[in-house]
Protein backbone atom coordinates (compact mmCIF):
# COMPACT_ATOMS: atom_id res chain seq x y z
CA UNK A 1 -13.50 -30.04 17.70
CA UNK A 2 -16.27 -32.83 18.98
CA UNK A 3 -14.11 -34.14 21.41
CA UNK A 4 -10.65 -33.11 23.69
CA UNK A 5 -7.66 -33.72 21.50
CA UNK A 6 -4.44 -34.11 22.52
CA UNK A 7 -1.85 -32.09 21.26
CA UNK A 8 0.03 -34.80 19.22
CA UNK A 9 -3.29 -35.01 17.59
CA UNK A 10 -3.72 -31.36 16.40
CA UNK A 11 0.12 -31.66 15.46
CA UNK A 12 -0.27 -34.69 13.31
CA UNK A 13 -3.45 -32.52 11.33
CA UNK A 14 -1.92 -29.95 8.98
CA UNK A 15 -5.36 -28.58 8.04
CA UNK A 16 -6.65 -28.44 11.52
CA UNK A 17 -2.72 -26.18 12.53
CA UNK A 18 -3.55 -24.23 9.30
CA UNK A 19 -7.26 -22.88 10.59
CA UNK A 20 -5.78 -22.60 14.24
CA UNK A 21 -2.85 -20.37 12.73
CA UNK A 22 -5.21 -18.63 10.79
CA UNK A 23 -7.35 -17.53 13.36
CA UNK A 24 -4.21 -16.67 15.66
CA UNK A 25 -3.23 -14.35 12.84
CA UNK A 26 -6.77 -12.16 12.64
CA UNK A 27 -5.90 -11.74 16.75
CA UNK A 28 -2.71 -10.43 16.53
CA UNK A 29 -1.09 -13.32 18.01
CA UNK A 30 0.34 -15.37 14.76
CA UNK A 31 2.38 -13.50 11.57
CA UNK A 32 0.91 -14.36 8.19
CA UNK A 33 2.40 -15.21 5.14
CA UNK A 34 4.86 -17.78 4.85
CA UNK A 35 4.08 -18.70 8.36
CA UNK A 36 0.36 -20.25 7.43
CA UNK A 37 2.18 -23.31 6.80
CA UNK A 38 0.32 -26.06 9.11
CA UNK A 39 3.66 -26.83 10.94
CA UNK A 40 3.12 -27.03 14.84
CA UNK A 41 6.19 -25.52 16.09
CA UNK A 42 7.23 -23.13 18.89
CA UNK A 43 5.78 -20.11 17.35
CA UNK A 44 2.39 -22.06 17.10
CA UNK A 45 2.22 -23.32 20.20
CA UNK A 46 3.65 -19.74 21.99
CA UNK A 47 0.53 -18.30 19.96
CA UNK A 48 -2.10 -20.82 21.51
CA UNK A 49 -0.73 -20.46 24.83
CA UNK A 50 -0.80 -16.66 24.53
CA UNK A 51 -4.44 -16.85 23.23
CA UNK A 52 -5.63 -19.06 26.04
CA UNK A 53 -3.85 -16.65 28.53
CA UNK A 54 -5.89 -13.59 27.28
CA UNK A 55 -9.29 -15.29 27.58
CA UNK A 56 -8.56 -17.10 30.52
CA UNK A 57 -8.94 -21.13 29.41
CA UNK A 58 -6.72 -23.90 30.22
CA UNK A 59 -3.49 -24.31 28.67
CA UNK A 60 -2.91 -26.73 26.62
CA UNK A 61 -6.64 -28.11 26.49
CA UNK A 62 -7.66 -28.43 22.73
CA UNK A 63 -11.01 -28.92 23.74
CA UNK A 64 -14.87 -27.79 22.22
CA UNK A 65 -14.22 -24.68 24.73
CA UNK A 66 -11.34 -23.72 23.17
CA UNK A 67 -12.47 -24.36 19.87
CA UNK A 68 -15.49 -21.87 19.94
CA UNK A 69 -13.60 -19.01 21.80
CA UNK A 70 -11.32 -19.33 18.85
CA UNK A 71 -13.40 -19.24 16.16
CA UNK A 72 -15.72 -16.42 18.09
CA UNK A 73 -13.36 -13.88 18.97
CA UNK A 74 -12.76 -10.85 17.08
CA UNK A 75 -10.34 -9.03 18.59
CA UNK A 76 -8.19 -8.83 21.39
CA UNK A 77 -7.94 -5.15 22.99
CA UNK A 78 -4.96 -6.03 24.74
CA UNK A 79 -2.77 -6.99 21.64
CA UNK A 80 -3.65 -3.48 20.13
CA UNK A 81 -2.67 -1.84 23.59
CA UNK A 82 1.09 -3.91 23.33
CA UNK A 83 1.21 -2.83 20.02
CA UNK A 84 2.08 1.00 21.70
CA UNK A 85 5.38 -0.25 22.67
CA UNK A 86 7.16 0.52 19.35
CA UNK A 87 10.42 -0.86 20.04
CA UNK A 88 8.50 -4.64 21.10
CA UNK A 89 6.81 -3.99 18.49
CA UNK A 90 9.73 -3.59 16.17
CA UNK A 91 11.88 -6.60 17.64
CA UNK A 92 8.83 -8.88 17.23
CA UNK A 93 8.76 -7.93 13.26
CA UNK A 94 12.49 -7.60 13.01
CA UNK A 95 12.49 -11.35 14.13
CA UNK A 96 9.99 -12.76 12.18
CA UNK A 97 11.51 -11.38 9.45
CA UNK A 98 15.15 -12.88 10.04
CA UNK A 99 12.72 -16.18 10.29
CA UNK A 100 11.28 -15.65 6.94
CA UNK A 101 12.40 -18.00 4.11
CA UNK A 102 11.84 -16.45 0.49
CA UNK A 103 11.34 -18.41 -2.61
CA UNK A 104 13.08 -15.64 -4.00
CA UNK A 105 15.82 -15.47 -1.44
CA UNK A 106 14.98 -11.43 -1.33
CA UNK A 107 16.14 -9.94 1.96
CA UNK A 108 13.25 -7.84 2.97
CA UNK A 109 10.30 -10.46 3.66
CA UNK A 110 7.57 -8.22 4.23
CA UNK A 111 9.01 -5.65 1.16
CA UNK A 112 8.37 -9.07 -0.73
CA UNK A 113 6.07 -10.97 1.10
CA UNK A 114 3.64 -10.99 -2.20
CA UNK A 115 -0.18 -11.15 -3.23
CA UNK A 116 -0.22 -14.57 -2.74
CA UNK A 117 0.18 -14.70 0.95
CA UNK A 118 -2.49 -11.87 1.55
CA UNK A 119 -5.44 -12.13 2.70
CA UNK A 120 -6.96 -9.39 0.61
CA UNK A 121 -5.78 -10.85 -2.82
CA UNK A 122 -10.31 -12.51 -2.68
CA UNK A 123 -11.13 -8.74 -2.41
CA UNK A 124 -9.04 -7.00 -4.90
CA UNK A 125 -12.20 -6.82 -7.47
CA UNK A 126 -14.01 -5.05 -5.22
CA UNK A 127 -11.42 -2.52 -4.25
CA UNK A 128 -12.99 -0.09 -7.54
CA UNK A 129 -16.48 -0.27 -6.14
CA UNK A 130 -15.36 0.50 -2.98
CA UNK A 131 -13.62 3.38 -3.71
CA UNK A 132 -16.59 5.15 -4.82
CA UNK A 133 -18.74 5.02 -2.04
CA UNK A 134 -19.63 8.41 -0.11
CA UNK A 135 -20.05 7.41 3.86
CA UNK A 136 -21.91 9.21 6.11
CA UNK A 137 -20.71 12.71 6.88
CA UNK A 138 -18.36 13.14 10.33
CA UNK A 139 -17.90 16.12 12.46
CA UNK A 140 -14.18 17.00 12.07
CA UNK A 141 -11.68 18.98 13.85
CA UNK A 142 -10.55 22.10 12.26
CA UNK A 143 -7.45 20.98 11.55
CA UNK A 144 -8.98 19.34 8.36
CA UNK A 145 -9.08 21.69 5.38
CA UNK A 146 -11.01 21.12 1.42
CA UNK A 147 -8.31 19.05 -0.66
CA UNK A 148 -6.74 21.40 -2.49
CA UNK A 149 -6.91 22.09 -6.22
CA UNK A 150 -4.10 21.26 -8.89
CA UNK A 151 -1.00 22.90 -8.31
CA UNK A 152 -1.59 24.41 -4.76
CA UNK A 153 0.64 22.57 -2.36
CA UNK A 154 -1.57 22.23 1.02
CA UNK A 155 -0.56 23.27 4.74
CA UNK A 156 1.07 20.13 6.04
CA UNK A 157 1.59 19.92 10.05
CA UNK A 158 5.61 19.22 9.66
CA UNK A 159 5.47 18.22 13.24
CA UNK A 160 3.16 15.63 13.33
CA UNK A 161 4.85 12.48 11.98
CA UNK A 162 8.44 13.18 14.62
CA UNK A 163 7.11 10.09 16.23
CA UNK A 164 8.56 7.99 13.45
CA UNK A 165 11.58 6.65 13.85
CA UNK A 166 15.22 8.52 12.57
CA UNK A 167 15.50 5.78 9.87
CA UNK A 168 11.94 7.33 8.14
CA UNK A 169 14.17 10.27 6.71
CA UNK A 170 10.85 11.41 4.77
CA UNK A 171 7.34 10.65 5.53
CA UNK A 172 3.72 12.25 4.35
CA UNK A 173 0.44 11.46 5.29
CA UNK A 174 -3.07 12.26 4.54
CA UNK A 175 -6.15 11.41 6.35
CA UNK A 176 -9.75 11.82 4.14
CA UNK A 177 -13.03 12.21 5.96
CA UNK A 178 -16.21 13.31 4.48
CA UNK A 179 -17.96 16.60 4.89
CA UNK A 180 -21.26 16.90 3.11
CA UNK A 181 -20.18 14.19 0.58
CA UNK A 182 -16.20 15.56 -0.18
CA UNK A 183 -13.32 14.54 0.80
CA UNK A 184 -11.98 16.98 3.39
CA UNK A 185 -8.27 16.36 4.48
CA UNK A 186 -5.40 16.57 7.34
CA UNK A 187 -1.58 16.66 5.81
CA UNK A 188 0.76 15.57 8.16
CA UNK A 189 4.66 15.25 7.32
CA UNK A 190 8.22 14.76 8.00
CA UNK A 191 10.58 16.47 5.97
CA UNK A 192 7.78 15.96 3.45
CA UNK A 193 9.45 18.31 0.54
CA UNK A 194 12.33 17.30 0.88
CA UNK A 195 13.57 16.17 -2.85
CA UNK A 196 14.70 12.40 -2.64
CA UNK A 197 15.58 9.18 -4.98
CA UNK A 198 11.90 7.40 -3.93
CA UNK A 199 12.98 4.60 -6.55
CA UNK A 200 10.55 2.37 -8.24
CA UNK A 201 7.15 4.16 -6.31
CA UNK A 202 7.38 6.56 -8.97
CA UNK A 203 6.53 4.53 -11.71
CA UNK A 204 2.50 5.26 -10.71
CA UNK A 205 2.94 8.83 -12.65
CA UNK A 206 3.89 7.41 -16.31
CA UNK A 207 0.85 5.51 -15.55
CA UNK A 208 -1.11 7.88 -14.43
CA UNK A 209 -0.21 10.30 -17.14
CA UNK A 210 -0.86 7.93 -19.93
CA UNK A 211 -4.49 7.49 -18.95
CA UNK A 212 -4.51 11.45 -18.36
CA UNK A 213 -3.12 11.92 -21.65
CA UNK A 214 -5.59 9.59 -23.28
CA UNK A 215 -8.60 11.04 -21.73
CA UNK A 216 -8.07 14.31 -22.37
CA UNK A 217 -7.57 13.63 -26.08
CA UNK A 218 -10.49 10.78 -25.85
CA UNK A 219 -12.79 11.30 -23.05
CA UNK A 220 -14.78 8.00 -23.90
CA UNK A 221 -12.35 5.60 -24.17
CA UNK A 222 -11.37 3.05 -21.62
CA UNK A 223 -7.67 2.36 -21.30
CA UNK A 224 -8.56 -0.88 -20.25
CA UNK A 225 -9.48 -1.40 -24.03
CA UNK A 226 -6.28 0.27 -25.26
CA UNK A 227 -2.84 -1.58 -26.43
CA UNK A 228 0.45 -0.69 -27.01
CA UNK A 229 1.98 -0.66 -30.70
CA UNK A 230 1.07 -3.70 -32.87
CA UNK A 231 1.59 -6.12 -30.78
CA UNK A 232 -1.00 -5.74 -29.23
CA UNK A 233 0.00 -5.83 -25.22
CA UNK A 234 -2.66 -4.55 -23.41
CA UNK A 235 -2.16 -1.36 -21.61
CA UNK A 236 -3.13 -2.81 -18.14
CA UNK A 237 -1.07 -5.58 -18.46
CA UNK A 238 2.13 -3.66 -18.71
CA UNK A 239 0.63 -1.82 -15.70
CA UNK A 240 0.90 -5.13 -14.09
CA UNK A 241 3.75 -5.81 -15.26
CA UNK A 242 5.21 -2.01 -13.93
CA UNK A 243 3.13 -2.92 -10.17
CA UNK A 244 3.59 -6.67 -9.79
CA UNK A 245 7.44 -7.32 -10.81
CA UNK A 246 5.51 -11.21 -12.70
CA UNK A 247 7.18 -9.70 -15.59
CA UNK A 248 4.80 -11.50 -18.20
CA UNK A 249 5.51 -9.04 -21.29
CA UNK A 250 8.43 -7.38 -19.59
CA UNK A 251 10.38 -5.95 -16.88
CA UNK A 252 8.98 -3.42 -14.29
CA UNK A 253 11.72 -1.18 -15.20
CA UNK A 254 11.45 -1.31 -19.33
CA UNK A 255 7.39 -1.21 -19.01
CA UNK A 256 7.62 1.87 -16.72
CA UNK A 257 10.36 3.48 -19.29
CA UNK A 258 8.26 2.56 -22.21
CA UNK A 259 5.26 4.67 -20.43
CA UNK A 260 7.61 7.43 -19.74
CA UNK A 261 7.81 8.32 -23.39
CA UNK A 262 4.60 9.09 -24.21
CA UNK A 263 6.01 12.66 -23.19
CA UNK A 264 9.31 14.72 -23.33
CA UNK A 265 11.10 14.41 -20.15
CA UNK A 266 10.30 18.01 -19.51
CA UNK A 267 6.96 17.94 -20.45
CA UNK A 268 6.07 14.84 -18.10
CA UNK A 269 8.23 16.59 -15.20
CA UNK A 270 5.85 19.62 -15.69
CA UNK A 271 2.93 17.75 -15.85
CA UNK A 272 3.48 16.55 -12.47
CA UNK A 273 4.86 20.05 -11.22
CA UNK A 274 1.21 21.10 -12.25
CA UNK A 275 -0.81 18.42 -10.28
CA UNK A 276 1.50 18.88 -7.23
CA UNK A 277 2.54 22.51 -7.12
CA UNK A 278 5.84 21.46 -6.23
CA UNK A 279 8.11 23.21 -8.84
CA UNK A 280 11.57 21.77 -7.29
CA UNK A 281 10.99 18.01 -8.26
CA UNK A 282 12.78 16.37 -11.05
CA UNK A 283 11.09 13.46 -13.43
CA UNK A 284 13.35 13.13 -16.48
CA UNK A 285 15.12 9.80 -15.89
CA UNK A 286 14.05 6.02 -16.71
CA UNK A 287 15.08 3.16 -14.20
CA UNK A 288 18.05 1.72 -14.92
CA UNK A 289 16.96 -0.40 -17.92
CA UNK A 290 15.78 0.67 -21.51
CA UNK A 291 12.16 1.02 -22.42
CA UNK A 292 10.83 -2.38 -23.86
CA UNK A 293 9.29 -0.31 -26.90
CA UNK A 294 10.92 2.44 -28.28
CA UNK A 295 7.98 4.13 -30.09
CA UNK A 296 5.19 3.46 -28.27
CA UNK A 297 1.90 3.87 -30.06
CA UNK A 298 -1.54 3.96 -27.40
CA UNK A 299 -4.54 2.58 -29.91
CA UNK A 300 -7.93 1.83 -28.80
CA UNK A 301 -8.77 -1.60 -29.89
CA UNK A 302 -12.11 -0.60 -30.09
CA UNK A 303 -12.27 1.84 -33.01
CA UNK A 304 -8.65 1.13 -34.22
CA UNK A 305 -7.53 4.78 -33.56
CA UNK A 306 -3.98 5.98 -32.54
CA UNK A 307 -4.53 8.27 -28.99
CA UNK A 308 -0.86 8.87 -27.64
CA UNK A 309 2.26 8.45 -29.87
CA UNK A 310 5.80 8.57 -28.61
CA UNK A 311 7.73 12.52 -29.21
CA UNK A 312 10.82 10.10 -29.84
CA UNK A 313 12.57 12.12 -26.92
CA UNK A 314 15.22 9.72 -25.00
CA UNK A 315 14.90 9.53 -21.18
CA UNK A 316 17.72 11.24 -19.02
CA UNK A 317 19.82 9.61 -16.47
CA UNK A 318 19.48 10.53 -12.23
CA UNK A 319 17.10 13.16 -12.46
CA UNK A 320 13.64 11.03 -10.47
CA UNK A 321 13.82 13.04 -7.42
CA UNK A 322 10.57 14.13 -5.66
CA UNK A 323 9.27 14.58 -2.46
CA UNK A 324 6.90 12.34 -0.15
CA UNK A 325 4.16 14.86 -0.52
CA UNK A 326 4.39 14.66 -4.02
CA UNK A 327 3.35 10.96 -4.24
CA UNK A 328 1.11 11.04 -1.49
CA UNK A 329 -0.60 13.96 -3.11
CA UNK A 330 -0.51 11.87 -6.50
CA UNK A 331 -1.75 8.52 -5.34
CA UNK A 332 -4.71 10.27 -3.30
CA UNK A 333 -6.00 11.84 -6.44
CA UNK A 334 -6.44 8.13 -7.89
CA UNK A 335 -7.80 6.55 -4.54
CA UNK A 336 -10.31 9.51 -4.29
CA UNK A 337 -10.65 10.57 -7.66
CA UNK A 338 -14.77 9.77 -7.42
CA UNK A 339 -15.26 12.74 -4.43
CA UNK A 340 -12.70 15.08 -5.69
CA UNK A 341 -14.20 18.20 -7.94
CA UNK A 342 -13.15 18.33 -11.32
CA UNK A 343 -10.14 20.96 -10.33
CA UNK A 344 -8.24 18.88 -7.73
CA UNK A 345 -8.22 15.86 -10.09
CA UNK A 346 -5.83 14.25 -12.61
CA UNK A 347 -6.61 16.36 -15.08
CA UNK A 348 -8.67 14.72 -17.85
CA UNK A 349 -7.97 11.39 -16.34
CA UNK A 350 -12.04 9.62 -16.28
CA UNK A 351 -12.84 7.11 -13.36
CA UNK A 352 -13.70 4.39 -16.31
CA UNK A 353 -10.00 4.23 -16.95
CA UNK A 354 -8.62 4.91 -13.20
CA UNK A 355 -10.61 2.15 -11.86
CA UNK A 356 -9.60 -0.24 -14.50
CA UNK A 357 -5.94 -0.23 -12.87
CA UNK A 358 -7.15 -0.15 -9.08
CA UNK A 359 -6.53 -3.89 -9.02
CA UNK A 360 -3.25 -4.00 -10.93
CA UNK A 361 -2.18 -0.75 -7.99
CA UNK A 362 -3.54 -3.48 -5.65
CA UNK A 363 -1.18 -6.18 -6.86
CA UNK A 364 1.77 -4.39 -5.19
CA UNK A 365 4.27 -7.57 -3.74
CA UNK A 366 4.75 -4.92 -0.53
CA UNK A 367 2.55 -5.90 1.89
CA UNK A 368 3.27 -3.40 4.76
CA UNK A 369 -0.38 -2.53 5.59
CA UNK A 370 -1.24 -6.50 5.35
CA UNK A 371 1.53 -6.86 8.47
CA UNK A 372 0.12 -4.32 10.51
CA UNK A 373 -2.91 -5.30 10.38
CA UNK A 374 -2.08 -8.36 11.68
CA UNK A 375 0.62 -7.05 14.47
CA UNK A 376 -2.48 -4.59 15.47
CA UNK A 377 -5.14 -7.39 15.89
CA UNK A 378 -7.43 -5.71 13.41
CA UNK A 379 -8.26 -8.32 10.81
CA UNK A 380 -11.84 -9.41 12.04
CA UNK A 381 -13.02 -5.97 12.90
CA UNK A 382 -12.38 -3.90 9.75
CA UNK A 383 -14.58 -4.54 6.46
CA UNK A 384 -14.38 -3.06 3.02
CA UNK A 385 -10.93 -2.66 2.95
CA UNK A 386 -8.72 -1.21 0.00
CA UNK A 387 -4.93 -1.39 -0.03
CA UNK A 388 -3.71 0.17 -3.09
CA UNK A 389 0.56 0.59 -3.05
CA UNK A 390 4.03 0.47 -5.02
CA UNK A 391 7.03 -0.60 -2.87
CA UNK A 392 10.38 0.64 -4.06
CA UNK A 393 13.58 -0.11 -2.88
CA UNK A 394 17.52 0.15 -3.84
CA UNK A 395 21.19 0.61 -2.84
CA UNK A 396 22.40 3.74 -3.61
CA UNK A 397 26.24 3.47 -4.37
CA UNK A 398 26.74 7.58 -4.29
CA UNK A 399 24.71 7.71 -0.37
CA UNK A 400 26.41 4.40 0.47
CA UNK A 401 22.70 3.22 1.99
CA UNK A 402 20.12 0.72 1.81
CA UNK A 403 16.97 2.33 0.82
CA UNK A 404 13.12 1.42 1.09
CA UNK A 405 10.25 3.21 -0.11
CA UNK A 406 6.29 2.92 0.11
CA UNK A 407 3.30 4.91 -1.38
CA UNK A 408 -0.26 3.79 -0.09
CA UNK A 409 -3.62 4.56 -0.23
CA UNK A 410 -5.63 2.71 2.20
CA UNK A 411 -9.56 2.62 3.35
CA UNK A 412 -11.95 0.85 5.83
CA UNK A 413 -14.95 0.35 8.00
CA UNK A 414 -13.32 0.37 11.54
CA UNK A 415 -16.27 -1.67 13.27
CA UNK A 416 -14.26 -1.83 16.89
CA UNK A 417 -16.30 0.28 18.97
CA UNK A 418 -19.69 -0.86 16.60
CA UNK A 419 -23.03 -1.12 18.32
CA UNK A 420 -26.51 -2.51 16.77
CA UNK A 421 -27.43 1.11 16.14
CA UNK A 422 -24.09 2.59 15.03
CA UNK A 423 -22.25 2.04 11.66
CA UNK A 424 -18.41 1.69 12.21
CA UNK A 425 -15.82 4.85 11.54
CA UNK A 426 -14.81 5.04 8.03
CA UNK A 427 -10.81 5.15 7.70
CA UNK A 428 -9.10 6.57 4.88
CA UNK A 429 -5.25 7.63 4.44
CA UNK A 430 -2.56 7.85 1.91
CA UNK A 431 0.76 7.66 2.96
CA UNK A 432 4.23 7.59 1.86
CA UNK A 433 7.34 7.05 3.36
CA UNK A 434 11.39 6.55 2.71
CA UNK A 435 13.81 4.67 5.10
CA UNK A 436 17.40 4.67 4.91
CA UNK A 437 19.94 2.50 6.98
CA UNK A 438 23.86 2.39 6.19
CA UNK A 439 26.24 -1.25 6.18
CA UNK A 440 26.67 -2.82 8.36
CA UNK A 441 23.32 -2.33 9.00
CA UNK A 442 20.98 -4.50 6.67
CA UNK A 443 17.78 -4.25 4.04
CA UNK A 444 16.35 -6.94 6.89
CA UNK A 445 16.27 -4.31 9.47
CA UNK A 446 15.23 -1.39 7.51
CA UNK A 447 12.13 -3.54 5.95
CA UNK A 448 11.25 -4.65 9.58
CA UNK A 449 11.85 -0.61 10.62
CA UNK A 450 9.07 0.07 7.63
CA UNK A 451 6.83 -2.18 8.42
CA UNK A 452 6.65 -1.05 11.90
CA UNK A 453 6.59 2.70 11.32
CA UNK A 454 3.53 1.56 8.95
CA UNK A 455 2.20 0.11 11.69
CA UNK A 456 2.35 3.03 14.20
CA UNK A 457 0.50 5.35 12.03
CA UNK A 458 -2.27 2.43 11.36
CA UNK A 459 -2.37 2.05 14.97
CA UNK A 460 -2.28 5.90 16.37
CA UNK A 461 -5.40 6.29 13.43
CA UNK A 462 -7.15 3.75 14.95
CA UNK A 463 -7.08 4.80 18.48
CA UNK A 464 -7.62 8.67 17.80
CA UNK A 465 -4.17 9.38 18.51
CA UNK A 466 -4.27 11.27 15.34
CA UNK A 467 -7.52 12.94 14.64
C-alpha cells in the first residue's frame, strides 16, 4: 500500500483480501483452506482487527504502516500462548469447521480439506531430499533410547499422551533426535497396543511390503520403474491412487486390495508381526471392495522381468486390527529409513524405491498438521518441512460410532528462538492416533476433536512441554 485506503477499497480488491488473508493465516489469526477466498467478511475483518491489536496500530487504518508490519511479522508469541487453552482452541476449529463448505459435501473439512488448499503441496518434491539429511547432534534427556531393531517392541511411556482428550481412545507418538548421526527416540502412548479397526491408514503396509518384497528379490530396481500386469499402470500411481482417493486407475480401496495379494493373508500379517514385534495384530482382510486386479504381476519395465506374482490367495473379511504403535512404528521406518541401521529397517526395502513414494505419502487429502500449524502461528518460522500421512475414517455399524484415524510422520527446522549464530531446533515425530464419538454426536466434531489433539502435541513439542 502507497497510500491510506479505505476499507471499501481493500473490500472491492479480491487479490489485495487474498494476500491480507494469507498473511493472517502464517500468524495464527486466519484458517486456511477454503477460507483464502478474497471475500472481506466478518472473519476477515475480526482477523485484521485482532492483528492490529497485538502490535499495537490503529484499527481500521489500511495504511503503509500497517502494510509493512504485515508483511514483516513472523510470528506472534501470544497466539501460540492462547493456543494452551485446549478447549478455545477446540471451539475455534470446531466452528470453522461447521463454516466449511466442501465441494465434496464430506462432513469432516479438515479430514478432507485436500492438497490443493495446502500450503506445502510447492514443497512436496523436496520432502525425499529432506528426509535424508543428518542435523547437528543434540544433547538429549535419558528418556530417549536407540530405535529399536525389527521385531522388538520399544518401552513406550503409557502415561504421557493422558493429556489428550477421552475421544483419542488410542494414540502413539515418537519423537527422533540425533545422537552422533542416528536417530535416537522417545515412545510415548495411550492405550498404544491396544488392537483396533484403524481403517484406511493401513493401506501404507501393502505398500510398503510390495517395495520390501521387490527389493529383497531385486535390490537394484526402482519401483518407481515397475508396473502392474500388462497394462502397464505404474506402481506409484496406484500408490496415489491408494493415498490420494483422485482415483485415476482405480479406487483407494481395490488398489490397496490389489497390493494386498502379493502375499497370503498370513504371510503379509507375519510380515508385519516381524517389523513390529507385536504378535497380537491381525492383517488378513481387504477394504470393503474387491482388488482391481486379481493376479497381480510386479515387472520392471526396465529389463522386462516379473519380481512379485500374486499366491492367488483371496483376502479375508474383518480381520485389519492393529495397534497405534504398530503404524507409528511402521511409518517411522519409511520417514527415517536413511539414519536407521540396516536391522531396524523395512527389511530389504532400498531408499531408491522408498523415496520414490514420499510424495505420493505426501498427497494425503488429511491435512491435520497443515491446521495446526496455522492455529499455532508457526507457518513463517519453521523451514524444511515434511508432512507425510494417510487419514482413515468410517462408521462402524457393530461399535455404533463415528471413527477417525491419522498416521504421520512429520519434520522441521523450528527457527523461533533462532539467533545469527544459532541454527534452529530440528523437529521430528511420527504419530498416530484414533478418535471415536457416538450419534448424536457427529464426524464434524470428532474431525475438529482430531485436529485439535494434533495440534496439542505440535504445540507441547514446540514449547518443550515434551522433551
Amino acid at each position: 500500500m502507497t497510500s491510506r485506503l479505505s476499507e471499501e477499497q481493500v473490500k472491492a480488491d479480491k487479490e489485495l483480501v487474498t494476500h491480507i488473508q494469507i498473511k493472517l493465516r502464517g500468524l495464527g489469526l486466519y484458517p486456511g483452506g477454503k477460507f483464502i477466498d478474497g471475500d472481506f467478511g466478518p472473519r476477515t475483518r475480526n482477523a485484521i482487527k485482532n492483528f492490529c491489536e497485538a502490535i499495537g496500530i490503529p484499527f481500521p487504518q489500511y495504511d503503509r504502516n500497517f502494510a509493512q508490519n504485515l508483511l514483516t511479522k513472523k510470528q506472534l508469541p501470544s497466539v501460540l500462548r492462547m493456543a494452551a487453552n485446549r478447549e478455545q482452541t477446540f471451539q475455534n476449529l470446531l466452528s470453522i469447521a461447521k463454516a466449511t463448505k466442501l465441494a465434496t459435501n464430506e462432513l469432516a473439512p479438515f479430514l478432507h480439506r485436500d492438497l490443493h488448499n495446502s500450503k506445502y503441496i510447492t514443497e512436496i518434491a523436496q520432502y525425499a531430499q529432506r528426509l535424508t539429511v543428518k542435523h547437528e547432534t543434540q544433547v538429549l534427556p535419558l528418556t530417549y533410547t536407540v530405535y529399536p531393531k525389527r521385531g522388538v517392541i520399544p518401552a513406550i511411556d503409557n502415561q504421557a499422551l493422558n493429556f489428550l482428550h477421552s475421544d483419542i481412545q488410542e494414540a502413539c507418538v515418537c519423537i527422533g533426535n540425533f545422537v552422533n548421526e542416528e536417530i535416537q527416540t522417545r515412545w510415548l502412548g495411550k492405550n498404544a497396543l491396544e488392537e483396533r479397526q484403524f481403517w484406511s491408514t493401513t493401506k501404507i503396509i501393502p505398500i510398503l511390503n510390495v517395495i520390501s518384497e521387490a527389493n529383497t528379490r531385486a535390490s537394484d530396481i526402482d519401483t518407481a520403474n515397475c508396473y502392474i500386469n500388462e497394462r502397464q499402470y505404474l506402481f506409484n500411481d496406484i500408490v496415489l491412487d491408494i493415498i490420494s482417493y483422485k482415483g485415476k486407475i482405480t479406487s483407494s480401496n481395490a488398489a490397496a486390495a490389489c497390493l494386498k495379494l502379493f502375499q497370503t493373508p498370513i504371510s503379509l500379517e507375519t510380515w508385519v508381526k516381524n517389523i513390529t514385534g507385536n504378535q497380537q495384530l491381525s492383517f488378513r482382510s481387504g477394504y470393503g471392495e474387491n482388488a482391481f486386479i486379481r493376479q497381480p504381476k510386479l515387472i520392471d519395465r526396465v529389463t522386462g522381468k516379473q519380481v512379485l506374482s500374486s499366491p492367488g490367495v483371496a483376502l479375508e473379511v474383518d480381520k485389519n486390527y492393529l495397534s497405534a504403535y504398530d503404524l507409528t512404528r511402521i511409518i517411522s521406518m519409511l520417514g527415517w529409513h536413511p539414519h536407521l541401521p540396516e536391522h531396524a529397517r523395512l527389511p530389504g526395502a532400498r531408499w531408491q524405491s522408498l523415496k520414490s513414494i514420499i510424495g505420493a505419502i505426501g498427497s494425503d487429502r488429511a491435512r491435520y498438521i497443515d491446521v495446526a500449524i496455522e492455529t499455532l502461528g508457526l507457518e513463517n518460522v519453521i523451514s524444511s518441512p515434511v508432512i507425510i500421512s494417510k487419514l482413515g475414517n468410517g462408521f462402524s455399524d457393530s461399535r455404533g460410532s463415528h471413527e477417525i484415524a491419522y498416521v504421520a510422520l512429520i519434520e522441521f527446522i523450528d527457527e523461533q528462538n533462532r539467533s545469527t549464530n544459532q541454527l534452529g531446533k530440528f523437529r521430528t515425530l511420527a504419530m498416530t492416533m484414533r478418535g471415536v464419538v457416538k450419534p448424536p454426536r457427529t464426524l464434524v466434531e470428532l474431525d475438529a476433536r482430531i485436529a485439535a489433539d494434533v495440534t496439542e502435541i505440535i504445540r507441547r513439542i514446540v514449547v518443550n512441554e515434551i522433551t
